[in-house]
C-alpha atoms as a PDB file:
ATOM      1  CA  UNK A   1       0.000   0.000   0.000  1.00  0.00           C
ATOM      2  CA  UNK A   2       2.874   2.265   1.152  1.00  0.00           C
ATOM      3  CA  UNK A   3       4.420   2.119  -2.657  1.00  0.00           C
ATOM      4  CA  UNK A   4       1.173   3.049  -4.228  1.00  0.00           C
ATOM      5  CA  UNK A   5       0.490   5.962  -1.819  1.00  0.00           C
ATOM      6  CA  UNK A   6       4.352   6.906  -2.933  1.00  0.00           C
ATOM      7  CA  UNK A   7       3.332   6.600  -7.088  1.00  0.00           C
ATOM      8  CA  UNK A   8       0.110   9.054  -6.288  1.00  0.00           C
ATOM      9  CA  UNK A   9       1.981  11.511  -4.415  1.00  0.00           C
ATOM     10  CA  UNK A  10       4.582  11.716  -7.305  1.00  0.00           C
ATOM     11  CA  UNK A  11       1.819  11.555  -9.847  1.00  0.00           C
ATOM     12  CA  UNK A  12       0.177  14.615  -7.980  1.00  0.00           C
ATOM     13  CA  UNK A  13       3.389  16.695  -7.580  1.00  0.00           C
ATOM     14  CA  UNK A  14       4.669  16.267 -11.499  1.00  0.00           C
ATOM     15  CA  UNK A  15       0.834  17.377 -12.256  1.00  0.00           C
ATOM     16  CA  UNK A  16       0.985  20.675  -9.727  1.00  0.00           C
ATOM     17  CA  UNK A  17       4.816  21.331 -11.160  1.00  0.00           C
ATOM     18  CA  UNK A  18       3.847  20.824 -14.818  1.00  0.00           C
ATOM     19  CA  UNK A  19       0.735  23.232 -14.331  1.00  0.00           C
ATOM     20  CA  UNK A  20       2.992  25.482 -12.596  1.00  0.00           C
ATOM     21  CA  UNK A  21       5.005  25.768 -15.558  1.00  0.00           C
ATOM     22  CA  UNK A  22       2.361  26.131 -17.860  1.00  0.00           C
ATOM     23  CA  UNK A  23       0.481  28.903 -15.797  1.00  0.00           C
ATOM     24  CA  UNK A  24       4.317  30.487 -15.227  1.00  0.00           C
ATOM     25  CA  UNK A  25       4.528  30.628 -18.975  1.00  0.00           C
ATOM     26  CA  UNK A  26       1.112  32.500 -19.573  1.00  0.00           C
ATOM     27  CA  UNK A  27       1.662  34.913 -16.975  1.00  0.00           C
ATOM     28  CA  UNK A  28       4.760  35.521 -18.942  1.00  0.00           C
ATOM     29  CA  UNK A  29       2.806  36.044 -22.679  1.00  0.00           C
ATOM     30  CA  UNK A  30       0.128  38.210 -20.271  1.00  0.00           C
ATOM     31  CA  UNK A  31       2.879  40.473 -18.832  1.00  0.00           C
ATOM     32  CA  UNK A  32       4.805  40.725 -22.435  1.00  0.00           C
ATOM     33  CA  UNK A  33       1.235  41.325 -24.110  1.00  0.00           C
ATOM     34  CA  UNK A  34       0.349  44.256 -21.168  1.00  0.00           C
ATOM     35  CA  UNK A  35       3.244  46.252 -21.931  1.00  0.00           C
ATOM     36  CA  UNK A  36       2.873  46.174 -25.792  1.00  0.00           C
ATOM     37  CA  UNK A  37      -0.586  47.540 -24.923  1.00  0.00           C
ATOM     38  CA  UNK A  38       0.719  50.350 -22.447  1.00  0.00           C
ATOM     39  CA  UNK A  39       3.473  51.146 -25.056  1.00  0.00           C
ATOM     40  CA  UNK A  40       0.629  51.101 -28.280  1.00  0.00           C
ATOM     41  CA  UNK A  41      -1.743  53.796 -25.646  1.00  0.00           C
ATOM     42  CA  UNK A  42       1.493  55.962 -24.663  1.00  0.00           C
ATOM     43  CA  UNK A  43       2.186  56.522 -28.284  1.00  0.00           C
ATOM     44  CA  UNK A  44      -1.478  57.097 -29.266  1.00  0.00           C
ATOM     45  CA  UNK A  45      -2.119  59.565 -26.460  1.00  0.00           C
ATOM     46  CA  UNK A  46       0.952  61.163 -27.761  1.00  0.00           C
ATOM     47  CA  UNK A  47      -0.100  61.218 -31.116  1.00  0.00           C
ATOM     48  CA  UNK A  48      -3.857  62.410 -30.126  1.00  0.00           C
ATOM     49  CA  UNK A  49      -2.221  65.313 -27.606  1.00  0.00           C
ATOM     50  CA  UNK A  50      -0.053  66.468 -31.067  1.00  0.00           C
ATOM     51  CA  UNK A  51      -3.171  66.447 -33.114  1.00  0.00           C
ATOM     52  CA  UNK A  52      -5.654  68.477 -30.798  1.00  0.00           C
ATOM     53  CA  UNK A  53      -2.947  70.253 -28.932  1.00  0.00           C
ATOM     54  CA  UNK A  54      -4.451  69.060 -25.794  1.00  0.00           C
ATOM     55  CA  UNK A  55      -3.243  67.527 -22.594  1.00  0.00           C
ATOM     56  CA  UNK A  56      -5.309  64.290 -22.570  1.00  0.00           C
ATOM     57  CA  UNK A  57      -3.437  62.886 -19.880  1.00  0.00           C
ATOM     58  CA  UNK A  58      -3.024  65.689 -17.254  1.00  0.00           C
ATOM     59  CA  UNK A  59       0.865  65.633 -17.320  1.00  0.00           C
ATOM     60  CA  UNK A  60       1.622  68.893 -17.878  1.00  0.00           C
ATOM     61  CA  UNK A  61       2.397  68.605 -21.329  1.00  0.00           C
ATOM     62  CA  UNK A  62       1.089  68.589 -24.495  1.00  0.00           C
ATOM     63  CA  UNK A  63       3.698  66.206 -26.821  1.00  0.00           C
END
Protein backbone atom coordinates (compact mmCIF):
# COMPACT_ATOMS: atom_id res chain seq x y z
CA UNK A 1 0.00 0.00 0.00
CA UNK A 2 2.87 2.26 1.15
CA UNK A 3 4.42 2.12 -2.66
CA UNK A 4 1.17 3.05 -4.23
CA UNK A 5 0.49 5.96 -1.82
CA UNK A 6 4.35 6.91 -2.93
CA UNK A 7 3.33 6.60 -7.09
CA UNK A 8 0.11 9.05 -6.29
CA UNK A 9 1.98 11.51 -4.41
CA UNK A 10 4.58 11.72 -7.31
CA UNK A 11 1.82 11.56 -9.85
CA UNK A 12 0.18 14.61 -7.98
CA UNK A 13 3.39 16.69 -7.58
CA UNK A 14 4.67 16.27 -11.50
CA UNK A 15 0.83 17.38 -12.26
CA UNK A 16 0.99 20.68 -9.73
CA UNK A 17 4.82 21.33 -11.16
CA UNK A 18 3.85 20.82 -14.82
CA UNK A 19 0.74 23.23 -14.33
CA UNK A 20 2.99 25.48 -12.60
CA UNK A 21 5.01 25.77 -15.56
CA UNK A 22 2.36 26.13 -17.86
CA UNK A 23 0.48 28.90 -15.80
CA UNK A 24 4.32 30.49 -15.23
CA UNK A 25 4.53 30.63 -18.98
CA UNK A 26 1.11 32.50 -19.57
CA UNK A 27 1.66 34.91 -16.98
CA UNK A 28 4.76 35.52 -18.94
CA UNK A 29 2.81 36.04 -22.68
CA UNK A 30 0.13 38.21 -20.27
CA UNK A 31 2.88 40.47 -18.83
CA UNK A 32 4.80 40.73 -22.44
CA UNK A 33 1.24 41.32 -24.11
CA UNK A 34 0.35 44.26 -21.17
CA UNK A 35 3.24 46.25 -21.93
CA UNK A 36 2.87 46.17 -25.79
CA UNK A 37 -0.59 47.54 -24.92
CA UNK A 38 0.72 50.35 -22.45
CA UNK A 39 3.47 51.15 -25.06
CA UNK A 40 0.63 51.10 -28.28
CA UNK A 41 -1.74 53.80 -25.65
CA UNK A 42 1.49 55.96 -24.66
CA UNK A 43 2.19 56.52 -28.28
CA UNK A 44 -1.48 57.10 -29.27
CA UNK A 45 -2.12 59.57 -26.46
CA UNK A 46 0.95 61.16 -27.76
CA UNK A 47 -0.10 61.22 -31.12
CA UNK A 48 -3.86 62.41 -30.13
CA UNK A 49 -2.22 65.31 -27.61
CA UNK A 50 -0.05 66.47 -31.07
CA UNK A 51 -3.17 66.45 -33.11
CA UNK A 52 -5.65 68.48 -30.80
CA UNK A 53 -2.95 70.25 -28.93
CA UNK A 54 -4.45 69.06 -25.79
CA UNK A 55 -3.24 67.53 -22.59
CA UNK A 56 -5.31 64.29 -22.57
CA UNK A 57 -3.44 62.89 -19.88
CA UNK A 58 -3.02 65.69 -17.25
CA UNK A 59 0.86 65.63 -17.32
CA UNK A 60 1.62 68.89 -17.88
CA UNK A 61 2.40 68.61 -21.33
CA UNK A 62 1.09 68.59 -24.49
CA UNK A 63 3.70 66.21 -26.82
Amino acid sequence: MGLFWDLLQQSQISEQSERAQTLEGRVALLEAQVRGLTKLLRTVIERLEEHLQVDLDNDGQVR
